[in-house]
N, C-alpha and C. Protein backbone atom coordinates (compact mmCIF):
# COMPACT_ATOMS: atom_id res chain seq x y z
N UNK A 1 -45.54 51.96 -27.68
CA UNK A 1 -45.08 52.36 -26.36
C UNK A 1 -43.91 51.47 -25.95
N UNK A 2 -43.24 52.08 -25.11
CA UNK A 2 -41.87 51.17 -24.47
C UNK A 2 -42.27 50.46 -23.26
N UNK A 3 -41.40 49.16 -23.70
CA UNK A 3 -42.13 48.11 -21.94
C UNK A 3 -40.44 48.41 -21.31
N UNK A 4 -40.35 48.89 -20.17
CA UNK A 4 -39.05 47.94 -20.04
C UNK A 4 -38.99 46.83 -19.23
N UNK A 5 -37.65 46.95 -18.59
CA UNK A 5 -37.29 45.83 -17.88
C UNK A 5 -37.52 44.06 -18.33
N UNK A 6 -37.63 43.92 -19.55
CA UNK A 6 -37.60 42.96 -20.13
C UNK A 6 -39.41 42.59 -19.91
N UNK A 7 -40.30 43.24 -20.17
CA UNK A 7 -41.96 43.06 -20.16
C UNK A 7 -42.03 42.04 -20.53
N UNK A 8 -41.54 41.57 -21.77
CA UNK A 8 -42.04 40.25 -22.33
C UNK A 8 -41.92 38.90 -22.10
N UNK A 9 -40.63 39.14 -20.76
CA UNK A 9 -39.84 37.71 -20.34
C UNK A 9 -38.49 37.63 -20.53
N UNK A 10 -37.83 37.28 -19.63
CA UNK A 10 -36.29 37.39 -19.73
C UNK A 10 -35.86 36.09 -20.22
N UNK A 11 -35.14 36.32 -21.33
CA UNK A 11 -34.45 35.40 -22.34
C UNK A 11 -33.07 35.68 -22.51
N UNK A 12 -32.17 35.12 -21.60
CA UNK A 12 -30.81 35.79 -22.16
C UNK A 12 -30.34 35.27 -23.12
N UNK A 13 -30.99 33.70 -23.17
CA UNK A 13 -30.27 32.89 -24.68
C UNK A 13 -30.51 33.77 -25.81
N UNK A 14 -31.43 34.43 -25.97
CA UNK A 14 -31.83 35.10 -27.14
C UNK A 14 -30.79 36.64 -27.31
N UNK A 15 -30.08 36.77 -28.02
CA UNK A 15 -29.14 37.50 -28.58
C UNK A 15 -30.44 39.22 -28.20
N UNK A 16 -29.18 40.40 -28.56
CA UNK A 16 -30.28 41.37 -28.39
C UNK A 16 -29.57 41.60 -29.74
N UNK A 17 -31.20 42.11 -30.22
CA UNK A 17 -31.19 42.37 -31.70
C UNK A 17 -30.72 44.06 -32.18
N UNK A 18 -31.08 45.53 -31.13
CA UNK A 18 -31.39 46.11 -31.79
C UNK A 18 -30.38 47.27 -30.69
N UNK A 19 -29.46 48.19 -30.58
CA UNK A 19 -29.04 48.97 -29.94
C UNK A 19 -29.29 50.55 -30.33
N UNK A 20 -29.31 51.46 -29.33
CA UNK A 20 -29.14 52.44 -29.85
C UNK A 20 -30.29 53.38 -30.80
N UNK A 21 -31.72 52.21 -30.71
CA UNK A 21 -32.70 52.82 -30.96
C UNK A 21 -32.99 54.32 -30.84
N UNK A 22 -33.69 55.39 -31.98
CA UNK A 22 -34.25 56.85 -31.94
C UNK A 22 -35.50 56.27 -32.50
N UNK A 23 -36.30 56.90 -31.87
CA UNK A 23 -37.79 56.88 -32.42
C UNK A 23 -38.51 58.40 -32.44
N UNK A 24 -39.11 58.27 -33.40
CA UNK A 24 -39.73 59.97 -33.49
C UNK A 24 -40.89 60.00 -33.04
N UNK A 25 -41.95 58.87 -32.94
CA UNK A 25 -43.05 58.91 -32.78
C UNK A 25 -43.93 58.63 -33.98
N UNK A 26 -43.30 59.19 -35.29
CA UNK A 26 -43.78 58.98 -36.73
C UNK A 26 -44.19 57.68 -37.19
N UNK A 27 -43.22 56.98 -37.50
CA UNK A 27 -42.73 55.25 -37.73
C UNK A 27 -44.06 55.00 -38.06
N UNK A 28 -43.92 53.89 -38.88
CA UNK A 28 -44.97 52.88 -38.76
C UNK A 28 -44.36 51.63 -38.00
N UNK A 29 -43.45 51.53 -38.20
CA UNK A 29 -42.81 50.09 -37.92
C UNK A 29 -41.31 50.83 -36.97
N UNK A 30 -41.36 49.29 -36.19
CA UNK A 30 -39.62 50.07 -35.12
C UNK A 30 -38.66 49.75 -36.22
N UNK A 31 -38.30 48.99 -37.73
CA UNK A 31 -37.84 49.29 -38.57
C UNK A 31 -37.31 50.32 -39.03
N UNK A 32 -38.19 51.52 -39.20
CA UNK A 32 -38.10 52.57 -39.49
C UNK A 32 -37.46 53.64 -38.60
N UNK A 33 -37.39 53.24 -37.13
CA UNK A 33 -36.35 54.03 -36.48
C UNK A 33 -35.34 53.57 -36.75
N UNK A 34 -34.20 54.91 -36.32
CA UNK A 34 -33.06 55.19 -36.51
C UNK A 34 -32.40 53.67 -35.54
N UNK A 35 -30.93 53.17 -35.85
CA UNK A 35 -30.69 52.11 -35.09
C UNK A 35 -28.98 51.51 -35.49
N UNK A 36 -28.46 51.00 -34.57
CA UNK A 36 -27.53 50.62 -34.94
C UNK A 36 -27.79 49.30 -35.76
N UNK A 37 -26.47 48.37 -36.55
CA UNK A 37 -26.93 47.52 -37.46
C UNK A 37 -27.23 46.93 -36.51
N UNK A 38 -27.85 45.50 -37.20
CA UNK A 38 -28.62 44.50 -36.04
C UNK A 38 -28.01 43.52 -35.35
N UNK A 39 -27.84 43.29 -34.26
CA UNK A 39 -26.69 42.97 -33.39
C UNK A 39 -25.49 43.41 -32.95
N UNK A 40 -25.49 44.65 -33.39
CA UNK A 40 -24.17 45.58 -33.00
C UNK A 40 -25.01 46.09 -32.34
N UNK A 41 -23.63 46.01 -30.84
CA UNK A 41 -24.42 46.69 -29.72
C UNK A 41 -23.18 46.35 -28.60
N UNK A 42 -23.47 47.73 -27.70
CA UNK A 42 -22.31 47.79 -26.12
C UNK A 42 -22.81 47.62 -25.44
N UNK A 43 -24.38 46.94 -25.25
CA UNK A 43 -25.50 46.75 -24.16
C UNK A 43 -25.31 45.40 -23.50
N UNK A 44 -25.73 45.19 -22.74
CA UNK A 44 -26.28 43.64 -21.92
C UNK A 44 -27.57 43.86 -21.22
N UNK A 45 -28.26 42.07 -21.05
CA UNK A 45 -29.69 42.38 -21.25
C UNK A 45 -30.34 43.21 -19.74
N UNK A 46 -29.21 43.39 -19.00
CA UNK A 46 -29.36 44.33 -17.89
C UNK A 46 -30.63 45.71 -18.40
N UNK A 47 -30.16 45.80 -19.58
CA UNK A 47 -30.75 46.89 -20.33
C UNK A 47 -32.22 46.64 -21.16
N UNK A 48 -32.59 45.46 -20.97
CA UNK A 48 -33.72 44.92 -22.05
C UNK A 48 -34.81 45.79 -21.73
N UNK A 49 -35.52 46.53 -23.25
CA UNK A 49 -36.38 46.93 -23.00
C UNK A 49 -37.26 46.17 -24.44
N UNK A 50 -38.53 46.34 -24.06
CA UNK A 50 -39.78 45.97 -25.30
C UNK A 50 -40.20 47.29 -25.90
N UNK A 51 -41.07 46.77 -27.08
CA UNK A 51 -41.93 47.56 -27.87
C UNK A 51 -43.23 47.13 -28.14
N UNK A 52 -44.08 47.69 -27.55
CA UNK A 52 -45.66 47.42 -28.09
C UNK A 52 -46.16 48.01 -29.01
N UNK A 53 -46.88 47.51 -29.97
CA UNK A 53 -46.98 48.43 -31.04
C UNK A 53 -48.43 48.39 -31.20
C-alpha cells in the first residue's frame, strides 16, 4: 500500500531514490515496478511518498 506525505519521517538529507513509479498490483517487490533510473527524478520531497509492503 502507499503511505504518503512522507509516513515514515521526513528526511530531506536523504536523496529520493525512486521517480515516476507504475505499479500493477502484481510485483512482488517495488523493484519490479516500472521506474525511472534510480535517482533520476524532477520531484522534491514536497512529493515524498512511502511503500508498505
Amino acid at each position: 500500500s502507499a503511505v504518503c506525505c512522507a509516513g515514515f519521517g521526513n528526511n530531506t538529507s536523504l536523496g529520493i531514490f525512486l521517480d515516476d513509479v507504475m505499479c500493477s498490483g502484481h510485483e512482488s517487490s517495488i523493484y519490479n515496478c516500472s521506474h525511472n533510473p534510480w535517482y533520476s527524478h524532477n520531484c522534491g520531497h514536497h512529493e515524498d511518498a512511502g511503500v508498505r509492503c
